[in-house]
C-alpha atoms as a PDB file:
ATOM      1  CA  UNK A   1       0.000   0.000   0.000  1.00  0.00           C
ATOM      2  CA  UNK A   2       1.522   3.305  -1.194  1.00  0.00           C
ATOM      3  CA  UNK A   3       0.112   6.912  -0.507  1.00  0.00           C
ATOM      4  CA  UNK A   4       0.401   8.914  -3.694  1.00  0.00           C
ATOM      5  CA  UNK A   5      -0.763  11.003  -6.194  1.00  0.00           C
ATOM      6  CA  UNK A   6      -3.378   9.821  -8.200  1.00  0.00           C
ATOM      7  CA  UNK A   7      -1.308   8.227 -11.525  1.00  0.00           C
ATOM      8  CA  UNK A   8      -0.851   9.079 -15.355  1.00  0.00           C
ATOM      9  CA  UNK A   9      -4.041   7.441 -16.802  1.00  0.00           C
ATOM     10  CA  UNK A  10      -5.936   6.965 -14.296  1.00  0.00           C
ATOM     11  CA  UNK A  11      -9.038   9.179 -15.072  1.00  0.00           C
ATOM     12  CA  UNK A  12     -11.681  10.008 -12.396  1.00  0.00           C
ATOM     13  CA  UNK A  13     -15.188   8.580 -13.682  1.00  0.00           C
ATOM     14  CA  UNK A  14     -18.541   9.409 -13.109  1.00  0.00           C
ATOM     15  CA  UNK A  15     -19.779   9.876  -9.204  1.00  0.00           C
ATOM     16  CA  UNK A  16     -21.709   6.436  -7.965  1.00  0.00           C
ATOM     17  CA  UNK A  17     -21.957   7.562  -4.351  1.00  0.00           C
ATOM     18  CA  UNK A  18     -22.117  10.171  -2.340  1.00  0.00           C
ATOM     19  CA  UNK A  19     -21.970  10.550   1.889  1.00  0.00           C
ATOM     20  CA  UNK A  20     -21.474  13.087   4.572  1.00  0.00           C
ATOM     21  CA  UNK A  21     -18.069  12.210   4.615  1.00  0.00           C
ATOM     22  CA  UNK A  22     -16.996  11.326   0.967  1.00  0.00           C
ATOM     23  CA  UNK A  23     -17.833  10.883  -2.350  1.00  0.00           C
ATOM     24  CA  UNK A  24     -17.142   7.459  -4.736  1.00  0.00           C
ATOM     25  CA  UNK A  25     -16.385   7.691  -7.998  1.00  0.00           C
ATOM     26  CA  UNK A  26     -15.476   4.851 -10.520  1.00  0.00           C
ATOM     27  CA  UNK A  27     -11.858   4.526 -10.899  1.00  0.00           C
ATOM     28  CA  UNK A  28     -10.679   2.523 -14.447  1.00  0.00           C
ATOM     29  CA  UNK A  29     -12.297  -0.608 -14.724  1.00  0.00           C
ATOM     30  CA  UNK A  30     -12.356  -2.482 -11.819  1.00  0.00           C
ATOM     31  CA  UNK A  31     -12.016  -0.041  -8.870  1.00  0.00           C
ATOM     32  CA  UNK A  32     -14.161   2.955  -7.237  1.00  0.00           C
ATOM     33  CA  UNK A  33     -12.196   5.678  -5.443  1.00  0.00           C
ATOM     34  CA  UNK A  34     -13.974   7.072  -2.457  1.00  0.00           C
ATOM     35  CA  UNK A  35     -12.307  10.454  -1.574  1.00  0.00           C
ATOM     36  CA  UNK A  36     -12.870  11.838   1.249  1.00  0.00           C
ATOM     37  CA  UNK A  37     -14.063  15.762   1.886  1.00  0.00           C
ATOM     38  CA  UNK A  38     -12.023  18.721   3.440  1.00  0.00           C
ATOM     39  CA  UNK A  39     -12.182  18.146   7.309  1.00  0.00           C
ATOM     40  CA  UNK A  40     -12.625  14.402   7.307  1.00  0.00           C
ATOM     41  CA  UNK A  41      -9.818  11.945   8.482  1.00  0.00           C
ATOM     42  CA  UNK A  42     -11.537   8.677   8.048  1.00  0.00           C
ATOM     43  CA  UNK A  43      -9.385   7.660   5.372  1.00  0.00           C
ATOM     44  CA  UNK A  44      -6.877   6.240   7.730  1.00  0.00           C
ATOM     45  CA  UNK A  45      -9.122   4.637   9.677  1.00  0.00           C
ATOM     46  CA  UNK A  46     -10.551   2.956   7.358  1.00  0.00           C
ATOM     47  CA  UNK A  47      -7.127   1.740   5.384  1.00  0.00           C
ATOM     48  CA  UNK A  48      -5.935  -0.157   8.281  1.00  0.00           C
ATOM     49  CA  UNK A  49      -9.380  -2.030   9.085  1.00  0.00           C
ATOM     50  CA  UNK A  50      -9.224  -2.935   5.104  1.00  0.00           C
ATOM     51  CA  UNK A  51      -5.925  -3.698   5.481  1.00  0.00           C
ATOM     52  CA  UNK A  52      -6.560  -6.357   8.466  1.00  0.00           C
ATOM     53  CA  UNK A  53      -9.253  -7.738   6.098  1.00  0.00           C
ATOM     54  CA  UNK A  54      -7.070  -8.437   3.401  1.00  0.00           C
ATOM     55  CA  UNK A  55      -7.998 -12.220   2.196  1.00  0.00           C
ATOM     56  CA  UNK A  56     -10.538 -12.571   4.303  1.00  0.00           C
ATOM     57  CA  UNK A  57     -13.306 -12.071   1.334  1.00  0.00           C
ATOM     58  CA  UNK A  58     -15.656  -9.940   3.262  1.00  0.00           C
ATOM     59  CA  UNK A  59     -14.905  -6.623   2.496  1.00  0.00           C
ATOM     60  CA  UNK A  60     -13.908  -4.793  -0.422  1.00  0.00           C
ATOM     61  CA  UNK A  61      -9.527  -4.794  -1.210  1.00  0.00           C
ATOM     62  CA  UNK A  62      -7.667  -2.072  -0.432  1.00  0.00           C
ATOM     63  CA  UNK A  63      -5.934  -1.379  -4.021  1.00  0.00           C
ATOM     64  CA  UNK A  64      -4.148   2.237  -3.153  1.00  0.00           C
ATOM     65  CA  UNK A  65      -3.992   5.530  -0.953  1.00  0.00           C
ATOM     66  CA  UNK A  66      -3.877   8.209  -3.090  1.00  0.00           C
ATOM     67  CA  UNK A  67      -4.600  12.230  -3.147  1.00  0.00           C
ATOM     68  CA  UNK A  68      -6.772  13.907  -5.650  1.00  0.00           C
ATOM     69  CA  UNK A  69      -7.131  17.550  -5.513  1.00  0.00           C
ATOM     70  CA  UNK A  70      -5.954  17.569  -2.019  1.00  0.00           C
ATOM     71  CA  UNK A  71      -8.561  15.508  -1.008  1.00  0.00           C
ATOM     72  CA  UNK A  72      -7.293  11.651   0.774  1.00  0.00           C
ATOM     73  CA  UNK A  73      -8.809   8.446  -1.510  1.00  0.00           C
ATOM     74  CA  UNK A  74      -9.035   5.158  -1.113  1.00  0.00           C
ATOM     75  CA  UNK A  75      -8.640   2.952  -4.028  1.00  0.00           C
ATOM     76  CA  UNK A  76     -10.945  -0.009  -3.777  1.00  0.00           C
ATOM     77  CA  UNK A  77     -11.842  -3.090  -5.570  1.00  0.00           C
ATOM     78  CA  UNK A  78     -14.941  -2.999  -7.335  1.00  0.00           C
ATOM     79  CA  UNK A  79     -17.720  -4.806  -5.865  1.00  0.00           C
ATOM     80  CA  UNK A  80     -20.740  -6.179  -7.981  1.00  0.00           C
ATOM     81  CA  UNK A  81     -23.864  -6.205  -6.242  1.00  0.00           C
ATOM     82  CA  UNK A  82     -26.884  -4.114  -4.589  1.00  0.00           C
ATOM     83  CA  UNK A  83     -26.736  -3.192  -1.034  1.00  0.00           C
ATOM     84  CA  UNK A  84     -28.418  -5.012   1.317  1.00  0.00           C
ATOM     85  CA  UNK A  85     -31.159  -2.308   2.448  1.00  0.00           C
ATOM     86  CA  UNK A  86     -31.792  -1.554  -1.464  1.00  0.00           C
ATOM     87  CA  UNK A  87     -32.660  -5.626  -1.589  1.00  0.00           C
ATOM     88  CA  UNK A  88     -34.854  -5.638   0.865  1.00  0.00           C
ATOM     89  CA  UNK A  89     -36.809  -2.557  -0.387  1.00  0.00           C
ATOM     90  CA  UNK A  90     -37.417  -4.503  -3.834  1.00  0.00           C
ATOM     91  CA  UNK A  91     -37.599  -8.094  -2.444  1.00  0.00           C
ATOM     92  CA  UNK A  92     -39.257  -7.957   1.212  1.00  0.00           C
ATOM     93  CA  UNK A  93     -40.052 -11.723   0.928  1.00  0.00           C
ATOM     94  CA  UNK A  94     -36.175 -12.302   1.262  1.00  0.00           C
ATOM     95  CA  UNK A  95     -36.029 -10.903   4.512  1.00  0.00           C
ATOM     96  CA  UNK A  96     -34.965 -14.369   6.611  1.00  0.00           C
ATOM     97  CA  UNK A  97     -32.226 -14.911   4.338  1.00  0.00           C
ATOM     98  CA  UNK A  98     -30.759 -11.801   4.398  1.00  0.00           C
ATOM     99  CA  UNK A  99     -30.898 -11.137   7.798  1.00  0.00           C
ATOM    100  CA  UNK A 100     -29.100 -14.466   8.028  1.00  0.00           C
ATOM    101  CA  UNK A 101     -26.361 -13.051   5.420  1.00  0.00           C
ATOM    102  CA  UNK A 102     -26.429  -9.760   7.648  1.00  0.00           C
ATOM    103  CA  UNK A 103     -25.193 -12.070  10.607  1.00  0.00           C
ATOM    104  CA  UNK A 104     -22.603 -14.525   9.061  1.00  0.00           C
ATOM    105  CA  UNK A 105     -20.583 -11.456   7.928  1.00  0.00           C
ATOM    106  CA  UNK A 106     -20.689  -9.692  11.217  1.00  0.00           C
ATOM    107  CA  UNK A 107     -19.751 -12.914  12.922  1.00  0.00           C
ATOM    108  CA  UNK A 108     -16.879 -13.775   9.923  1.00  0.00           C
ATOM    109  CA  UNK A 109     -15.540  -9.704  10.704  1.00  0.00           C
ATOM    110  CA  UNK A 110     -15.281 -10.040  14.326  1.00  0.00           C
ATOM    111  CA  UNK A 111     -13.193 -13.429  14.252  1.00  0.00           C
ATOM    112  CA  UNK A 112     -10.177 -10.677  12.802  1.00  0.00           C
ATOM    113  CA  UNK A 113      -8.405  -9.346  14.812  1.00  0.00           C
ATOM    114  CA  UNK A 114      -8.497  -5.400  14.922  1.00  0.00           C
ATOM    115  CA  UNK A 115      -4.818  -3.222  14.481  1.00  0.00           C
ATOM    116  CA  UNK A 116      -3.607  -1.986  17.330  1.00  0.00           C
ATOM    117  CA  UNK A 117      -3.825   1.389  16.073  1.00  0.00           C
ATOM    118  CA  UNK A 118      -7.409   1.323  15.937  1.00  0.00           C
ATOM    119  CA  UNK A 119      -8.938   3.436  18.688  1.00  0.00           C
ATOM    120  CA  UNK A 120     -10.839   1.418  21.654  1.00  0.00           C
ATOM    121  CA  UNK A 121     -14.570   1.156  21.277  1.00  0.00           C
ATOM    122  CA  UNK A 122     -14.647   1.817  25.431  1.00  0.00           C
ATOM    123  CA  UNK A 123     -12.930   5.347  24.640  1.00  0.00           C
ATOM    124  CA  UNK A 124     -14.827   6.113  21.703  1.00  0.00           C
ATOM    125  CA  UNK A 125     -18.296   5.400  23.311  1.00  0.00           C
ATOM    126  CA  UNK A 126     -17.250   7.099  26.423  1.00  0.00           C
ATOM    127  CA  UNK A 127     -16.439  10.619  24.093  1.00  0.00           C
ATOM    128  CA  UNK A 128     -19.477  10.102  22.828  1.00  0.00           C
ATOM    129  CA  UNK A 129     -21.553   9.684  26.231  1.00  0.00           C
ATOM    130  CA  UNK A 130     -19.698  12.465  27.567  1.00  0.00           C
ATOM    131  CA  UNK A 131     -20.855  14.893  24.339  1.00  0.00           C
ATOM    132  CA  UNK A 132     -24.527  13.702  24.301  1.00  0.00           C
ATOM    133  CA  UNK A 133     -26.952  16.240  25.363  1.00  0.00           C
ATOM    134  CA  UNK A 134     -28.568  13.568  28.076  1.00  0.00           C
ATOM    135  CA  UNK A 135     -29.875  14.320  31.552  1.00  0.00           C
ATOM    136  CA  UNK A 136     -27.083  13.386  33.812  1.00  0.00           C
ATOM    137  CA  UNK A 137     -29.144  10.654  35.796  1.00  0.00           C
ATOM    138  CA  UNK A 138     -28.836   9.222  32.476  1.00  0.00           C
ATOM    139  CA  UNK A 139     -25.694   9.923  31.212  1.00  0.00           C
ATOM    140  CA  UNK A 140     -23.707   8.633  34.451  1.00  0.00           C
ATOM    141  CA  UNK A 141     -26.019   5.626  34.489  1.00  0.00           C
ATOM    142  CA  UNK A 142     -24.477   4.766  30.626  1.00  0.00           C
ATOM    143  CA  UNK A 143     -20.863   5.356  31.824  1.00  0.00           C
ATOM    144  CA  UNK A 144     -20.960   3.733  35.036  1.00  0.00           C
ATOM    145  CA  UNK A 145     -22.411   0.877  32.946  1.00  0.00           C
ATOM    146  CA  UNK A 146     -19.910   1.472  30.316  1.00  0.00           C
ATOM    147  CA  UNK A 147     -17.118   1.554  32.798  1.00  0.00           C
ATOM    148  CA  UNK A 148     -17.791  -1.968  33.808  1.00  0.00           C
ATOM    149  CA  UNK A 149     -17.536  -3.378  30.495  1.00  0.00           C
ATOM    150  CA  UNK A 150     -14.272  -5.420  29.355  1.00  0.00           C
ATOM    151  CA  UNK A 151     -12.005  -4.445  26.595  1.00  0.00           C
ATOM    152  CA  UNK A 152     -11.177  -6.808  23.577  1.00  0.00           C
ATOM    153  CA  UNK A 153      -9.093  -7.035  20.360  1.00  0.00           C
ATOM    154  CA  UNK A 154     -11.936  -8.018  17.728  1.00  0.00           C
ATOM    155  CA  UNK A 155     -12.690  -5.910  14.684  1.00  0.00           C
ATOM    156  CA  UNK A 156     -15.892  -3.559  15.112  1.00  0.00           C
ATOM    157  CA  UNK A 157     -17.292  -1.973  11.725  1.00  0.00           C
ATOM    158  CA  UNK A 158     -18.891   0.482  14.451  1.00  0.00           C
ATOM    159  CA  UNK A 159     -21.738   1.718  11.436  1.00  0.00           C
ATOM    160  CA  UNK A 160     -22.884  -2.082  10.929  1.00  0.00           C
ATOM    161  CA  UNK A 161     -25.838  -2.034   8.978  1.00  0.00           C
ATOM    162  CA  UNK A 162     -27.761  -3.487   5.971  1.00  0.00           C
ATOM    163  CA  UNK A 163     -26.573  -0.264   4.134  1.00  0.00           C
ATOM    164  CA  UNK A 164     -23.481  -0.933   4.170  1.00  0.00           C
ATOM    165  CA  UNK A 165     -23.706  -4.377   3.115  1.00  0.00           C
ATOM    166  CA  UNK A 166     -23.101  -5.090  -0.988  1.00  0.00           C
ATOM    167  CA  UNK A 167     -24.705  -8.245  -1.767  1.00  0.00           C
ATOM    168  CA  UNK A 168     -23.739 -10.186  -4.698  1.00  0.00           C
ATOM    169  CA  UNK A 169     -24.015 -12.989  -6.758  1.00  0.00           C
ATOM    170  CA  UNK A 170     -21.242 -15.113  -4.821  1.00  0.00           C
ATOM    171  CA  UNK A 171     -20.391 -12.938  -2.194  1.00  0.00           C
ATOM    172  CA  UNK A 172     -21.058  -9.794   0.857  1.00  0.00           C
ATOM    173  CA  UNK A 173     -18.974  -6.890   1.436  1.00  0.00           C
ATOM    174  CA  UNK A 174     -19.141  -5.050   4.296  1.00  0.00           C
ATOM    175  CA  UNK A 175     -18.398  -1.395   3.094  1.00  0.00           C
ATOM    176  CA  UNK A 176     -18.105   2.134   4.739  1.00  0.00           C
ATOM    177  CA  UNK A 177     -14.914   1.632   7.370  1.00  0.00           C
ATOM    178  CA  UNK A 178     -14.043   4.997   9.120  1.00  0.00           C
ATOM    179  CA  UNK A 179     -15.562   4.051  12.187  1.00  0.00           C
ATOM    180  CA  UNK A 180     -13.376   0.932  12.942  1.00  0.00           C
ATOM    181  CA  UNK A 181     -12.642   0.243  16.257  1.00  0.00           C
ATOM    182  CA  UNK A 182     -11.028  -2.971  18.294  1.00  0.00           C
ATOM    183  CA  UNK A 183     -13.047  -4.180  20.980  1.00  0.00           C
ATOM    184  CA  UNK A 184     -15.140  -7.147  21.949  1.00  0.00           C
ATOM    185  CA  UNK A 185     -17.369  -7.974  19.591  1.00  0.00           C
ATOM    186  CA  UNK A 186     -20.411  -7.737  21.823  1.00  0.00           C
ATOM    187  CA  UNK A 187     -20.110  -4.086  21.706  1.00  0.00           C
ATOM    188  CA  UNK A 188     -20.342  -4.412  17.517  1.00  0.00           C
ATOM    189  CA  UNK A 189     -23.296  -5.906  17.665  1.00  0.00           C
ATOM    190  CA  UNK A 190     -25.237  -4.130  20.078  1.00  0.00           C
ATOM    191  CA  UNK A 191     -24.531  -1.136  17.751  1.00  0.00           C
ATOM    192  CA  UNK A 192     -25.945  -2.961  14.896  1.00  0.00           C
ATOM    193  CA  UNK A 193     -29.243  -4.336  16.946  1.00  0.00           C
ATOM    194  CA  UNK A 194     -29.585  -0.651  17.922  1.00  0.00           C
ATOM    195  CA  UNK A 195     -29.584   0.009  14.137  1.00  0.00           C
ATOM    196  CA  UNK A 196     -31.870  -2.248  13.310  1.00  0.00           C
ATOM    197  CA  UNK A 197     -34.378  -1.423  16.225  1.00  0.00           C
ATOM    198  CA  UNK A 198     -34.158   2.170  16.137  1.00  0.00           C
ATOM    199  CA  UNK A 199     -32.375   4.186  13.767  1.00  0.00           C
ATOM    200  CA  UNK A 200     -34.988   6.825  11.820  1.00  0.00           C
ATOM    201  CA  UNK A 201     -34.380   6.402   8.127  1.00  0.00           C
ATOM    202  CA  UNK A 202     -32.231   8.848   6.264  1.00  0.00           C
ATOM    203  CA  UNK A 203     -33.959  11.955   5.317  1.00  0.00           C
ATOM    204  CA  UNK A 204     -35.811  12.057   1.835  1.00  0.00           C
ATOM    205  CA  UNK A 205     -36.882   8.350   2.835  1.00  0.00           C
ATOM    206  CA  UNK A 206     -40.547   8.179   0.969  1.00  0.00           C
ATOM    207  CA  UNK A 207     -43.504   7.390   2.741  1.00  0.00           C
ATOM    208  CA  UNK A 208     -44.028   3.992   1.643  1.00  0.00           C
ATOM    209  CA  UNK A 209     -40.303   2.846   1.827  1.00  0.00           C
ATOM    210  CA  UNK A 210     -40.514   4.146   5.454  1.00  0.00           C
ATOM    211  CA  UNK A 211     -43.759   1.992   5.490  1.00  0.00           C
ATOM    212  CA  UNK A 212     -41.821  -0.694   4.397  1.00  0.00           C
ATOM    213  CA  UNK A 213     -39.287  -0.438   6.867  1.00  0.00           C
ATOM    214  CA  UNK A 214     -41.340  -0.266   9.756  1.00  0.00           C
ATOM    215  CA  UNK A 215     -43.340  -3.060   8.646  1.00  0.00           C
ATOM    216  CA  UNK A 216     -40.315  -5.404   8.386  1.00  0.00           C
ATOM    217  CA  UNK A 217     -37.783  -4.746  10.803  1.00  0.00           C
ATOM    218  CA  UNK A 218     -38.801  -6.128  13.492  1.00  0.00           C
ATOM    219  CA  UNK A 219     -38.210  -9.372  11.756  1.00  0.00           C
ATOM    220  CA  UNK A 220     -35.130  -8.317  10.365  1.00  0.00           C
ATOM    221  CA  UNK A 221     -33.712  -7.375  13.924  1.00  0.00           C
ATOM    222  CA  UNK A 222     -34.858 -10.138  15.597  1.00  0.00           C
ATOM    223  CA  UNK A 223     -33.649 -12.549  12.813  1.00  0.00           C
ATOM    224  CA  UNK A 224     -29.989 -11.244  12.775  1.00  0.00           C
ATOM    225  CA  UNK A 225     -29.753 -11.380  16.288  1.00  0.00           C
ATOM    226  CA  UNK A 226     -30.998 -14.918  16.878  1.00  0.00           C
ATOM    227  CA  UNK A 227     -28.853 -16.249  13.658  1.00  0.00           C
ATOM    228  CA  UNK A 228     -25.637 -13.934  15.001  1.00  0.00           C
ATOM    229  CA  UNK A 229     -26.115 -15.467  18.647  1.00  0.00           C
ATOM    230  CA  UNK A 230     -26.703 -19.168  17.837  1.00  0.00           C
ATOM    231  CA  UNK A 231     -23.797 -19.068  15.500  1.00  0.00           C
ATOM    232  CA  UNK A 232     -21.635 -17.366  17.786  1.00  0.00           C
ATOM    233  CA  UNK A 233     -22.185 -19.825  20.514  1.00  0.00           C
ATOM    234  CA  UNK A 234     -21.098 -22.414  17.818  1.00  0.00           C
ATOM    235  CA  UNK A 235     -17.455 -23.726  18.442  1.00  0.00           C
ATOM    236  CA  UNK A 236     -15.158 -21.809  20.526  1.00  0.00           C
ATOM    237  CA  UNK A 237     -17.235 -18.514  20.281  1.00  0.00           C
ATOM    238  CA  UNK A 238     -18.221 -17.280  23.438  1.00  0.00           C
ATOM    239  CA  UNK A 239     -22.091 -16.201  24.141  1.00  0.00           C
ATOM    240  CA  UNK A 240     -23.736 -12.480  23.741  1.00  0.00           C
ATOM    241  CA  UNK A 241     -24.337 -12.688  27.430  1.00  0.00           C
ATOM    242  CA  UNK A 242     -23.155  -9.550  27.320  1.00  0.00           C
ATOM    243  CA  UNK A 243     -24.853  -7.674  24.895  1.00  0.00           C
ATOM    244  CA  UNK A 244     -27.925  -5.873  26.982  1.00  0.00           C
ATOM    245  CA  UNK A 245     -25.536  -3.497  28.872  1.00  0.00           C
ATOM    246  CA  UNK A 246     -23.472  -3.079  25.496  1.00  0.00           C
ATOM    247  CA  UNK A 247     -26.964  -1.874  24.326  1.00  0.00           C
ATOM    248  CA  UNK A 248     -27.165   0.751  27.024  1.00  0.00           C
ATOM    249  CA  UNK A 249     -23.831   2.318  26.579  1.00  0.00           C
ATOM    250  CA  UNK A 250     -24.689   2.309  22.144  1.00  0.00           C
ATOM    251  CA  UNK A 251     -27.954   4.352  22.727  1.00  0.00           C
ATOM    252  CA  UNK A 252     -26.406   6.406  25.306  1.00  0.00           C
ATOM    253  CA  UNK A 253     -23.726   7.445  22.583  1.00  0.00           C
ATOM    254  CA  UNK A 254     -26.190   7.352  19.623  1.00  0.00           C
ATOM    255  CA  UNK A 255     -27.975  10.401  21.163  1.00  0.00           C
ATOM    256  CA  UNK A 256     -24.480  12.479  20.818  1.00  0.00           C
ATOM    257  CA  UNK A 257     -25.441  11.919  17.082  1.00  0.00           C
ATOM    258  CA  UNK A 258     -28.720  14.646  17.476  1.00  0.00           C
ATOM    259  CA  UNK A 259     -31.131  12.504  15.547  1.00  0.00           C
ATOM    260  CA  UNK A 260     -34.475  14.015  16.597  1.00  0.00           C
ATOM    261  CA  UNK A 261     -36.279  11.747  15.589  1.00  0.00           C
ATOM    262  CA  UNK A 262     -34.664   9.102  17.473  1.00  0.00           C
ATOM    263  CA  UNK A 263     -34.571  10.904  20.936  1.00  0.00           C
ATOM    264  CA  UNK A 264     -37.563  10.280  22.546  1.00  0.00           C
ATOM    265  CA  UNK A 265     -37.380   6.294  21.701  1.00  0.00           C
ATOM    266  CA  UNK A 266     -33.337   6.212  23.237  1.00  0.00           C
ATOM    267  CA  UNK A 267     -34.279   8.073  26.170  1.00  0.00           C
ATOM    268  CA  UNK A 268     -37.157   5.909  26.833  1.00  0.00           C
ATOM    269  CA  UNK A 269     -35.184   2.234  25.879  1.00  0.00           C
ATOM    270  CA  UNK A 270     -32.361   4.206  28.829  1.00  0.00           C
ATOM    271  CA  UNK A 271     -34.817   5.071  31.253  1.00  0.00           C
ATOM    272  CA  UNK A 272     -36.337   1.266  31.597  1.00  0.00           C
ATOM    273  CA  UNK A 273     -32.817   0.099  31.586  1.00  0.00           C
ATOM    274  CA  UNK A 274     -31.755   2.500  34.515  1.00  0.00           C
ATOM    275  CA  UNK A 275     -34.571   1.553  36.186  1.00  0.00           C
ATOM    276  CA  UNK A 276     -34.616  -2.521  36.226  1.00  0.00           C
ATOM    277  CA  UNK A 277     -30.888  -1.766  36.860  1.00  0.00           C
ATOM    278  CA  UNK A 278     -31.774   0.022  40.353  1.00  0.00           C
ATOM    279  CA  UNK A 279     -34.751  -2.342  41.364  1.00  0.00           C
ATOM    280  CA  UNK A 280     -32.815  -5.850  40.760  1.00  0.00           C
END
């Protein structure tokens, strides 16, 4: 892996994809280049993540680091395929097998093991806590609860969610790596289950895909989490034993994110939680 200029030849295509943080573009025949905007430092982030990854057939290859215009890039492999939330917007009836899919690749990223450069997903949930706008009942419940919670050396996507999952005709990619972390993997998946509970869907959703969503992700949720938790317990995996006050601590640091939307279900799912915590 080299970080250089972009090369002789290698024109910038037409945009595919474009987030908060970066933009994709194609990138000669069989590679995109996401480049990332002024102010954003993800790139790095999300290089060494790919870079643990490497072989592993579950995310897309990390070709090149490159600059273009100043801006940081990332030149990927290609991947053919829809993502995962597009699917199930076309082809509801696949929602069991996808949620399935949506579990075997979280389970096949936490068996890497995370660079040690990665930050720790205690530390980054604890910033996160400590900048949410939460009444401080609440917010030393989530880091007292947080506090108590081991450390680990797994690979965590930290944004795990159908999204950001390319499905194709032999193969998933997990995409979209900036917020890797190392950690156990119970903390990974209790950000994804939050996801799939109770995220709002992105603005300019339409009525009836938000319809749609509603309607099915209850199944979807409770589908990847009973696939990801049999399977884990498979082998020499450990259990999700864990996972409820991983839950608490990923909604208490979800609210830092000021969804609207979302507030008044998190503070409600942390108020029952503070609360069975104090009467048991």
């Amino acid at each position: 892996m080299t970080d250089s200029a972009a090369g002789e030849g290698t024109g910038l295509g037409r945009r595919i994809g474009a987030g908060r943080e970066a933009e994709v573009y194609a990138w000669g025949d069989d590679a995109v280049v996401k480049l990332y905007r002024p102010g954003y430092a993800g790139h790095r982030t999300e290089a060494a993540a790919l870079a643990a990854l490497d072989g592993h057939h579950i995310a897309p290859g990390l070709v090149d680091v490159v600059h273009h215009d100043g801006r940081p890039g990332l030149v990927l492999e290609r991947v053919v395929g829809e993502d995962m939330l597009t699917l199930l917007m076309r082809q509801p009836w696949r929602v069991l097998g996808l949620a399935r899919a949506l579990a075997g690749a979280h389970l096949a990223i936490h068996d890497v093991r995370a660079p040690a450069d990665l930050p720790d997903v205690r530390q980054v949930l604890a910033a996160r806590i400590e900048a949410a706008a939460l009444p401080r009942a609440l917010q030393g419940f989530a880091l007292r609860t947080l506090d108590g919670l081991p450390s680990g050396d797994r690979l965590c996507h930290g944004d795990y969610h159908p999204g950001n999952v390319m499905v194709g005709a032999d193969r998933v990619s997990v995409i979209d790596w900036p917020n890797a972390a190392r950690g156990v993997p119970e903390a990974d998946h209790a950000r994804a289950i939050l996801l799939l509970r109770w995220a709002d869907p992105l603005p300019g959703t339409s009525l009836v895909a938000r319809g749609l969503t509603a309607a099915g992700r209850s199944l979807l949720a409770s589908t990847y989490t009973r696939a990801y938790a049999r399977d884990r317990a498979r082998g020499s995996r450990r259990s999700t034993r864990q996972v409820e006050p991983w839950l608490v601590a990923n909604v208490a640091a979800r609210l830092s994110e000021g969804i609207e939307a979302e507030r008044p279900k998190l503070i409600g799912v942390l108020t029952r939680a503070r609360h069975e915590d104090r009467t048991r």
